[in-house]
PDB file of N, CA and C in Angstrom:
ATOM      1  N   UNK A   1     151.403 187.132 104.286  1.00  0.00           N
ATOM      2  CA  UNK A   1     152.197 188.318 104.511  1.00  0.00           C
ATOM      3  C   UNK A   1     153.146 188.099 105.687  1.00  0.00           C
ATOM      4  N   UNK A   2     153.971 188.520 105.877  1.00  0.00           N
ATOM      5  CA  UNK A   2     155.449 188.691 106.683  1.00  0.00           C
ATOM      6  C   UNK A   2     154.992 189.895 107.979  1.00  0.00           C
ATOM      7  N   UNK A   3     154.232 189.609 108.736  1.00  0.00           N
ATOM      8  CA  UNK A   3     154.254 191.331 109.779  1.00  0.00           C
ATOM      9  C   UNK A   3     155.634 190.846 110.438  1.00  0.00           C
ATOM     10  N   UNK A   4     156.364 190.291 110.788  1.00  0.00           N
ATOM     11  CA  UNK A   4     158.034 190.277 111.788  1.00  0.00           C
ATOM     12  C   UNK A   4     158.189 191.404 111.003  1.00  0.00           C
ATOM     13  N   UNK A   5     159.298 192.500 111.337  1.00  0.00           N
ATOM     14  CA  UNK A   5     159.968 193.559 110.388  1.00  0.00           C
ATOM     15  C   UNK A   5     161.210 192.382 110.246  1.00  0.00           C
ATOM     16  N   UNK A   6     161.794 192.147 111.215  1.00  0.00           N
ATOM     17  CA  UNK A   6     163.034 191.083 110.818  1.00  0.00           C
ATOM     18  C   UNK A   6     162.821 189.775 109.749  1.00  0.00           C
ATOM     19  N   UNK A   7     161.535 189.419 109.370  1.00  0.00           N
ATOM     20  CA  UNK A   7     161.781 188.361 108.508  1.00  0.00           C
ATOM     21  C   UNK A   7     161.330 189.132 107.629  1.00  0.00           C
ATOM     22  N   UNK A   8     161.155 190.333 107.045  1.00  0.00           N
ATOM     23  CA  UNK A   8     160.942 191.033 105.952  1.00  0.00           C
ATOM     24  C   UNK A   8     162.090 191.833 105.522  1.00  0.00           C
ATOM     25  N   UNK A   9     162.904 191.652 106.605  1.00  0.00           N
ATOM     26  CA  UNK A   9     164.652 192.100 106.374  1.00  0.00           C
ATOM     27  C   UNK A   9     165.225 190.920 105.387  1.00  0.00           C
ATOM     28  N   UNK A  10     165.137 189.848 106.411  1.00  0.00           N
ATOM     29  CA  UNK A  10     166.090 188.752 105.656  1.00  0.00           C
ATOM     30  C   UNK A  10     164.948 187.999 104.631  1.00  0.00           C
ATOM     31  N   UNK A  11     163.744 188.178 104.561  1.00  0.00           N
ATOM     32  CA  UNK A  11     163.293 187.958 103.095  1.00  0.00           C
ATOM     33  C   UNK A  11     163.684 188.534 101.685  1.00  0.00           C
ATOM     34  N   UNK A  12     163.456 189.662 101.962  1.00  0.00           N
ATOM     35  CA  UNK A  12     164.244 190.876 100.945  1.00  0.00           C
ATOM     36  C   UNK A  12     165.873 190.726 100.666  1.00  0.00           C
ATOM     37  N   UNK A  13     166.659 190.359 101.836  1.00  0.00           N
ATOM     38  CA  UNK A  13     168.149 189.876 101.604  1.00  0.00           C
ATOM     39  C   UNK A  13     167.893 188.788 100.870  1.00  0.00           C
ATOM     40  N   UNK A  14     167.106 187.649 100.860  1.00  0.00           N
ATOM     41  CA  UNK A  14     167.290 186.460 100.203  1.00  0.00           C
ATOM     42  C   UNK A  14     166.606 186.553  98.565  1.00  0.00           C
ATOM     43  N   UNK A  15     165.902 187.297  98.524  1.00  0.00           N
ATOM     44  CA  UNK A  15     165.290 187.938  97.149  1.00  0.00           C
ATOM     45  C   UNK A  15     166.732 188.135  96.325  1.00  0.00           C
ATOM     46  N   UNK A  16     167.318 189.327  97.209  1.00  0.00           N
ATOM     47  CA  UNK A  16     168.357 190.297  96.579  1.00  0.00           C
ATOM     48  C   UNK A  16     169.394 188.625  96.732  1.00  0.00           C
ATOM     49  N   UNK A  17     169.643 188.139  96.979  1.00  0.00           N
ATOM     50  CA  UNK A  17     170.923 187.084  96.442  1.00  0.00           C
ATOM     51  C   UNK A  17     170.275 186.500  95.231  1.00  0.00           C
ATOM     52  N   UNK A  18     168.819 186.131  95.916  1.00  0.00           N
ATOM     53  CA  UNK A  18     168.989 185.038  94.506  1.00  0.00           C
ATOM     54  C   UNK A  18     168.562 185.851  93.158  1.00  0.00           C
ATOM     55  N   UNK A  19     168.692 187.014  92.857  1.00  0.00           N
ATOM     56  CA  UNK A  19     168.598 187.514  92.014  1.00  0.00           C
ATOM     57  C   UNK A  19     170.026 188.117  91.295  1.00  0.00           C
ATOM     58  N   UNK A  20     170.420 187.978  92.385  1.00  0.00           N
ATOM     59  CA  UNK A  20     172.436 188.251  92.172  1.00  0.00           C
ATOM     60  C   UNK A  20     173.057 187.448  91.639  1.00  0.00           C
ATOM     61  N   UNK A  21     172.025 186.104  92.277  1.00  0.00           N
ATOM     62  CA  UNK A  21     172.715 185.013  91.556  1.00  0.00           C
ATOM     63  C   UNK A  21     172.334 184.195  90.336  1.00  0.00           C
ATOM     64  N   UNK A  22     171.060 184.490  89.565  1.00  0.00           N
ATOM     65  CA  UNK A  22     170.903 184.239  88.787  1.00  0.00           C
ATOM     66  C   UNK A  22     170.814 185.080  87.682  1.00  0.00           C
ATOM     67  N   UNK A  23     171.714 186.737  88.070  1.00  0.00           N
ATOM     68  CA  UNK A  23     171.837 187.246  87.062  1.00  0.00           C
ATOM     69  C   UNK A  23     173.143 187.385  86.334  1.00  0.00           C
ATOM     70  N   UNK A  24     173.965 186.567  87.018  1.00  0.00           N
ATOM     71  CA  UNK A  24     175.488 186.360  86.808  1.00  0.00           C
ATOM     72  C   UNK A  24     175.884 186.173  85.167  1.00  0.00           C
ATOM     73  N   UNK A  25     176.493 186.749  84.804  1.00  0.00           N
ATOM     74  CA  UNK A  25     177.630 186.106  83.351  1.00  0.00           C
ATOM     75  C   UNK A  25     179.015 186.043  83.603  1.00  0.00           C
ATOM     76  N   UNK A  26     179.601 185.049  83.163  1.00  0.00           N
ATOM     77  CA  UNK A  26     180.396 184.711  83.339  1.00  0.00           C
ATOM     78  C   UNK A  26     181.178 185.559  82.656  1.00  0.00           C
ATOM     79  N   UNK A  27     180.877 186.039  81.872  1.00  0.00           N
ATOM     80  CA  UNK A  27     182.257 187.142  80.513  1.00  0.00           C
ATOM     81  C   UNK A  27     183.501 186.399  80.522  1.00  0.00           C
ATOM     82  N   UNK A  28     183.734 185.269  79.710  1.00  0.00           N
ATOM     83  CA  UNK A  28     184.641 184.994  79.228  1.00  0.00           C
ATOM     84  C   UNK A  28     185.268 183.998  80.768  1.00  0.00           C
ATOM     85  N   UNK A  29     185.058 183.650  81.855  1.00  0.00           N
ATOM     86  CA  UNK A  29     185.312 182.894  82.632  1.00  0.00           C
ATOM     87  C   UNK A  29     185.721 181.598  82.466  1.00  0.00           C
ATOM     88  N   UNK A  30     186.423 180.824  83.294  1.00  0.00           N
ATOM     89  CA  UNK A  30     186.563 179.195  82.572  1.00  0.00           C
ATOM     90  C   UNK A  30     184.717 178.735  83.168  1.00  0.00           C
ATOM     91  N   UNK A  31     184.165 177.883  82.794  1.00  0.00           N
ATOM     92  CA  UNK A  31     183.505 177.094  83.664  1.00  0.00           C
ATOM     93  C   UNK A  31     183.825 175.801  84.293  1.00  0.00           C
ATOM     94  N   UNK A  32     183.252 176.031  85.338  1.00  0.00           N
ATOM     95  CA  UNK A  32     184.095 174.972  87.104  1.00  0.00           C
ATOM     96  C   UNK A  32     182.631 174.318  86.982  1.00  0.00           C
ATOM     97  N   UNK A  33     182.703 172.732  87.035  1.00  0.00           N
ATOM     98  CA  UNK A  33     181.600 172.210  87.351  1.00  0.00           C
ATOM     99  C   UNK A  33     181.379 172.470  88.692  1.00  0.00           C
ATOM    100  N   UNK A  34     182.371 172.272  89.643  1.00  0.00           N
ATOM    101  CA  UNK A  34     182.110 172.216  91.194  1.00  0.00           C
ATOM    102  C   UNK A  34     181.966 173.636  91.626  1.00  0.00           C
ATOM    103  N   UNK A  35     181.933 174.278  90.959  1.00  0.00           N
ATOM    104  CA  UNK A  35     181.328 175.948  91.192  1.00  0.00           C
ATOM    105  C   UNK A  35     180.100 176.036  90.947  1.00  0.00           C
ATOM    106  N   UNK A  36     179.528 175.158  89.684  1.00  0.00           N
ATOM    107  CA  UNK A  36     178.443 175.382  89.159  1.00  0.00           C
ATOM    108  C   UNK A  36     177.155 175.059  90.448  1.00  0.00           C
ATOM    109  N   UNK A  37     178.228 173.811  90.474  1.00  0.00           N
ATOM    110  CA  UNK A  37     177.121 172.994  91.455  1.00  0.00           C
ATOM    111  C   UNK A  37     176.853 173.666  93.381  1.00  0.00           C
ATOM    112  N   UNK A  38     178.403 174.235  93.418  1.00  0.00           N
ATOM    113  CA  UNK A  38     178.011 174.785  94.651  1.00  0.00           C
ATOM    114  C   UNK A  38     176.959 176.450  94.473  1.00  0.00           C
ATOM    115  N   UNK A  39     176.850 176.965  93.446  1.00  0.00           N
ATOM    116  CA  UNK A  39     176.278 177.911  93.373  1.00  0.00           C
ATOM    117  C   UNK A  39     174.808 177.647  93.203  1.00  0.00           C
ATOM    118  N   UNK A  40     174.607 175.963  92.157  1.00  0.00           N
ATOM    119  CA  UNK A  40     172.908 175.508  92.393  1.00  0.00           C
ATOM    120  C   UNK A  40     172.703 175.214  93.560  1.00  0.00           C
ATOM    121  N   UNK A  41     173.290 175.198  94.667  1.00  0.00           N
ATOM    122  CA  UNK A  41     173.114 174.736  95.890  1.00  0.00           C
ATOM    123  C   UNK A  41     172.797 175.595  96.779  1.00  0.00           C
ATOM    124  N   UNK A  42     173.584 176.429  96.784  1.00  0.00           N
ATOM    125  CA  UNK A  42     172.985 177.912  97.346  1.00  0.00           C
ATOM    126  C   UNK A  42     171.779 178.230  96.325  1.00  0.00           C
ATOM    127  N   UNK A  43     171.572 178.854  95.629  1.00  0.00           N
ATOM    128  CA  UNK A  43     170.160 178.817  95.128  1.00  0.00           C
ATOM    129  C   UNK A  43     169.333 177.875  96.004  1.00  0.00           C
ATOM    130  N   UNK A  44     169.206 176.791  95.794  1.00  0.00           N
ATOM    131  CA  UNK A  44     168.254 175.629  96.144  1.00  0.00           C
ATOM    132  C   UNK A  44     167.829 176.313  98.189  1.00  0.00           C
ATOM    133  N   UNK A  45     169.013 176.306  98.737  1.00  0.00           N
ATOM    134  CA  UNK A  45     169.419 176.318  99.548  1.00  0.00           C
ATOM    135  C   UNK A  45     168.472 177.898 100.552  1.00  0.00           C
ATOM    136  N   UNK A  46     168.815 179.245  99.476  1.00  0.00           N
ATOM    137  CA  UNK A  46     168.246 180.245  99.675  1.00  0.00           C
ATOM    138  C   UNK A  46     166.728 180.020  99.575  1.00  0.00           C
ATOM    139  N   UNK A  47     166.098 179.498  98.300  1.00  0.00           N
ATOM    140  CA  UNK A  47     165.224 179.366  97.836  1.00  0.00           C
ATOM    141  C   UNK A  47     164.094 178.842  98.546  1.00  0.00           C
ATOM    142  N   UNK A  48     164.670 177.682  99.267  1.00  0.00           N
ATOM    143  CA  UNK A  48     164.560 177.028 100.310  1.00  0.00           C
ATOM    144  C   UNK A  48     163.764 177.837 101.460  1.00  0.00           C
ATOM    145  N   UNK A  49     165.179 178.663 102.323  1.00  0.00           N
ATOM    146  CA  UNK A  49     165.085 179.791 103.184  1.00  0.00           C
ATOM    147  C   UNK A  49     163.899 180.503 102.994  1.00  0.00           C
ATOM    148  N   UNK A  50     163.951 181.466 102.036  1.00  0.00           N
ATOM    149  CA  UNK A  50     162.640 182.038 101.554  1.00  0.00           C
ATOM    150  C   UNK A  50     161.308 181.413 101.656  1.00  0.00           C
ATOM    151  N   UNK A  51     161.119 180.632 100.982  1.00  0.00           N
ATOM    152  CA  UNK A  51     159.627 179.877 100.776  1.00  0.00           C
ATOM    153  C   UNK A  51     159.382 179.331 102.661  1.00  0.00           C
ATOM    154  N   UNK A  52     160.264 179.058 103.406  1.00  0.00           N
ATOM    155  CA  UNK A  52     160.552 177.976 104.948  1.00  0.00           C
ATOM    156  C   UNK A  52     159.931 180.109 105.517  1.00  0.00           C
ATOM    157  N   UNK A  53     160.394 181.007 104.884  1.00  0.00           N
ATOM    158  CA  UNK A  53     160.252 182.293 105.657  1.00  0.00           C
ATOM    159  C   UNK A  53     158.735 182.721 105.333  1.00  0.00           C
ATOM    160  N   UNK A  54     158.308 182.648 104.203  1.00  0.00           N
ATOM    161  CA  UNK A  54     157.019 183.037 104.105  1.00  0.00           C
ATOM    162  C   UNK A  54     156.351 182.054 104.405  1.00  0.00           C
ATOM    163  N   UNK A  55     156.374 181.097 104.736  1.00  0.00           N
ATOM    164  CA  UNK A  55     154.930 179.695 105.908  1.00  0.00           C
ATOM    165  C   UNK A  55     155.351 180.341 106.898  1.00  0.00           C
ATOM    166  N   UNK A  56     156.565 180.375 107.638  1.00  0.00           N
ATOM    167  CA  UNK A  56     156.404 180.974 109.006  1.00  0.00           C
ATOM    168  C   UNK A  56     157.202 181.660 109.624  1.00  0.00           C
ATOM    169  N   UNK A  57     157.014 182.877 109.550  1.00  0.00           N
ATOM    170  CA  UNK A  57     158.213 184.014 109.852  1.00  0.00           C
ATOM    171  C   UNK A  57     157.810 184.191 111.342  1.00  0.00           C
ATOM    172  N   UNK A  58     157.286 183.740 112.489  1.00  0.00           N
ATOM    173  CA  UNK A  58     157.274 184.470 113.504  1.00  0.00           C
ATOM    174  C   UNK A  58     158.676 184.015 114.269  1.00  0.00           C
ATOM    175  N   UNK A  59     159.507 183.176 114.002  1.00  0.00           N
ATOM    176  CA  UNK A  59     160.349 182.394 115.247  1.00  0.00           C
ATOM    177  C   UNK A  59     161.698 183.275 114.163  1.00  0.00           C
ATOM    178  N   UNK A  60     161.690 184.607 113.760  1.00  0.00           N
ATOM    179  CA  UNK A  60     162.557 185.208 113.341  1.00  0.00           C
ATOM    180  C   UNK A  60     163.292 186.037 113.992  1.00  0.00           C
ATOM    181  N   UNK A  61     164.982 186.038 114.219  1.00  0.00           N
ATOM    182  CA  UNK A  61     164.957 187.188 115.170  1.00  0.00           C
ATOM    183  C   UNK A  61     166.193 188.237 114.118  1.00  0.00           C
ATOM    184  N   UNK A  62     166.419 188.793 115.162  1.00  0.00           N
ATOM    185  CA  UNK A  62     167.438 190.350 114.292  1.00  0.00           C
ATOM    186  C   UNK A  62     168.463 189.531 113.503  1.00  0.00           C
ATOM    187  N   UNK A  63     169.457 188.275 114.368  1.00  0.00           N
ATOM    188  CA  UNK A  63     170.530 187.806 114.254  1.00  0.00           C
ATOM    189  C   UNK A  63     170.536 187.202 112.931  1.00  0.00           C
ATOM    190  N   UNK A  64     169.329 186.716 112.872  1.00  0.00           N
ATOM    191  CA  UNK A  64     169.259 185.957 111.980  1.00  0.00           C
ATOM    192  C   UNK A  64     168.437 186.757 110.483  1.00  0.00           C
ATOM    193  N   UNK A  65     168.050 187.822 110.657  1.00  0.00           N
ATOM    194  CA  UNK A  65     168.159 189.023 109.164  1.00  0.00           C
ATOM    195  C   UNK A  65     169.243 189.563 109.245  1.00  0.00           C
ATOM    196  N   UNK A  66     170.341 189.775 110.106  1.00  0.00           N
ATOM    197  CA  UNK A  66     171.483 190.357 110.014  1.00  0.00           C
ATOM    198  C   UNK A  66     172.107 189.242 109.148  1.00  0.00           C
ATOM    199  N   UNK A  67     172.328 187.996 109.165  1.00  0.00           N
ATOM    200  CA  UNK A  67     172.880 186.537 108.811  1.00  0.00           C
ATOM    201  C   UNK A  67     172.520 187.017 107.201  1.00  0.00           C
ATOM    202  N   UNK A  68     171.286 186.941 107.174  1.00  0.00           N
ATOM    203  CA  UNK A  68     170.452 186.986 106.092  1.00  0.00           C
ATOM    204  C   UNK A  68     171.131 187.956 104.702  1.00  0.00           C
ATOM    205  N   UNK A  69     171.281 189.259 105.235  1.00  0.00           N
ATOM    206  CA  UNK A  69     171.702 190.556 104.841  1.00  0.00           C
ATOM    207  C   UNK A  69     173.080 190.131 104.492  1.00  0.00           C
ATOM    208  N   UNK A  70     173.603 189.743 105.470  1.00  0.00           N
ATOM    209  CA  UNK A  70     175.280 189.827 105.060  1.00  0.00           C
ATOM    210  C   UNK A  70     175.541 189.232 103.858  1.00  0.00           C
ATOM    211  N   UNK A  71     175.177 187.713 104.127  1.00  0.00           N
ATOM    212  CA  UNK A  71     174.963 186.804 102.958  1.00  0.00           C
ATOM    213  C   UNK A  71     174.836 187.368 101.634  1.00  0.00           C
ATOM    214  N   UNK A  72     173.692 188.355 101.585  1.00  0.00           N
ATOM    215  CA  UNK A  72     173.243 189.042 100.289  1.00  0.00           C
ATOM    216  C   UNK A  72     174.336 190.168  99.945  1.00  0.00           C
ATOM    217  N   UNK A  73     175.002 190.740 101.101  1.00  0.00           N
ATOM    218  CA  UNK A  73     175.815 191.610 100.664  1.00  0.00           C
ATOM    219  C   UNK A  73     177.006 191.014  99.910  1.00  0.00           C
ATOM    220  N   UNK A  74     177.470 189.717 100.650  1.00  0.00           N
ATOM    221  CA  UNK A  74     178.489 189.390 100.140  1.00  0.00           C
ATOM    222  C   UNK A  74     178.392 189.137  98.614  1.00  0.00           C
ATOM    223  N   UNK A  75     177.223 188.587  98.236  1.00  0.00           N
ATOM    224  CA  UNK A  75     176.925 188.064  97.008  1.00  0.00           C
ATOM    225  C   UNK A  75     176.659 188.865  96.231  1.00  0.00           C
ATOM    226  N   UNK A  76     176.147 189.887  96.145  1.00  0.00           N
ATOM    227  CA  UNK A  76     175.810 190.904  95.536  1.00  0.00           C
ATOM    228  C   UNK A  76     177.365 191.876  95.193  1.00  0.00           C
ATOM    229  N   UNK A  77     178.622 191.993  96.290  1.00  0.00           N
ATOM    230  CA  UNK A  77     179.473 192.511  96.109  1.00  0.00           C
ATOM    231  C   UNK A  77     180.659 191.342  95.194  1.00  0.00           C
ATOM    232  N   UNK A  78     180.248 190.381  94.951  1.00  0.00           N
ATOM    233  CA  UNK A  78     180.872 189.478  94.298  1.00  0.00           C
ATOM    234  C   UNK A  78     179.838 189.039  92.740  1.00  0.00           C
ATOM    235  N   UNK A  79     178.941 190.410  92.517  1.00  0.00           N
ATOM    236  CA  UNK A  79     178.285 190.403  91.608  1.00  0.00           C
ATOM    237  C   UNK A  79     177.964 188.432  90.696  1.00  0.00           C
ATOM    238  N   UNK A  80     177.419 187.824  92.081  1.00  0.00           N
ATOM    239  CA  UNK A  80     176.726 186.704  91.224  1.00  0.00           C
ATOM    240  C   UNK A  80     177.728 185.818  91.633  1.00  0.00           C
ATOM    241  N   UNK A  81     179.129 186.222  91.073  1.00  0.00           N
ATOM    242  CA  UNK A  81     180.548 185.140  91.334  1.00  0.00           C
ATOM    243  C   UNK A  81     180.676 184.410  92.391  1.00  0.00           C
ATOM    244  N   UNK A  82     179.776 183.313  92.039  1.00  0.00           N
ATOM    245  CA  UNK A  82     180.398 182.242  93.112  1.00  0.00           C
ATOM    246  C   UNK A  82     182.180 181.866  93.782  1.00  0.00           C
ATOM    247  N   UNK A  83     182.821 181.736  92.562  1.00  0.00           N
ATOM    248  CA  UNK A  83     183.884 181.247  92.673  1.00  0.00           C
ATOM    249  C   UNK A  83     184.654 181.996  93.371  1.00  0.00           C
ATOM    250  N   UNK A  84     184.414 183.498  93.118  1.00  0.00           N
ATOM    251  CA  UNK A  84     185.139 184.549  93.603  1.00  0.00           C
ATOM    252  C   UNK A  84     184.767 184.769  95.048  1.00  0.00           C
ATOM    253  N   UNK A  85     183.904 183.939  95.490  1.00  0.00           N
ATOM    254  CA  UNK A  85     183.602 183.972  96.962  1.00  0.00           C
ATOM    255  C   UNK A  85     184.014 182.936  97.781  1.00  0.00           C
ATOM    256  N   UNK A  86     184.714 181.655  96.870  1.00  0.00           N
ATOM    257  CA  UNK A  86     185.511 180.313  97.336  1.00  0.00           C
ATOM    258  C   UNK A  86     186.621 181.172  97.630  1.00  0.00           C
ATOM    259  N   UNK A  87     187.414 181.578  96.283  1.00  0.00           N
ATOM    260  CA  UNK A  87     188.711 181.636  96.412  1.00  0.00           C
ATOM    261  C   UNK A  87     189.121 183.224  96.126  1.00  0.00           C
ATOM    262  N   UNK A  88     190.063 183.839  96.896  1.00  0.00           N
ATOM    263  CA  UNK A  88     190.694 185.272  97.390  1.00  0.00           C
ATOM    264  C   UNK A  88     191.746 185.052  95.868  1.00  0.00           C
ATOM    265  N   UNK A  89     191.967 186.573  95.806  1.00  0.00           N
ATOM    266  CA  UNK A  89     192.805 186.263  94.821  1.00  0.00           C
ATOM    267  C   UNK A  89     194.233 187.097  95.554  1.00  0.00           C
ATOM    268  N   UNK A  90     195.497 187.155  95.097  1.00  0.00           N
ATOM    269  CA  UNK A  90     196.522 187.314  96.330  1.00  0.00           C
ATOM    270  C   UNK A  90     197.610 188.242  95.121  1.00  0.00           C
TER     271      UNK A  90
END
């Protein structure tokens, strides 16, 4: 179990991405290998985070569930879309 409240912040942020991100469709999108791959990477990457957070959440601080959170917000407001988080559209 997680008692930090802060690594139960940015656990829950890292839940909420990688669920953002593996619930993505593309609808009609081109597919980008080098999207593909930077988006398995983040996965791997979060996935990572998570599992590194539940062995040992005590050396957790605010900054770093705030980090956590944003991350998820961004991803979540870019519904999954990697690519759309490389590149701005103008």
């Amino acid at each position: 179990m997680v008692p930090n409240p802060a690594a139960a912040i940015a656990l829950m942020a890292y839940f909420v991405a990688i669920g953002a991100l593996l619930l993505y469709r593309k609808d009609g999108a081109r597919h980008r290998q080098h999207v593909s791959l930077m988006a398995w990477g983040v996965l791997v990457i979060l996935g990572g985070s998570a599992i590194e957070l539940m062995l040992n959440s005590k050396g957790v601080s605010l900054f770093e569930a705030g980090r956590a959170a944003l991350l998820a917000m961004f991803i979540v407001l870019s519904r999954g879309n990697v690519a759309r988080l490389l590149w701005s559209e103008k």
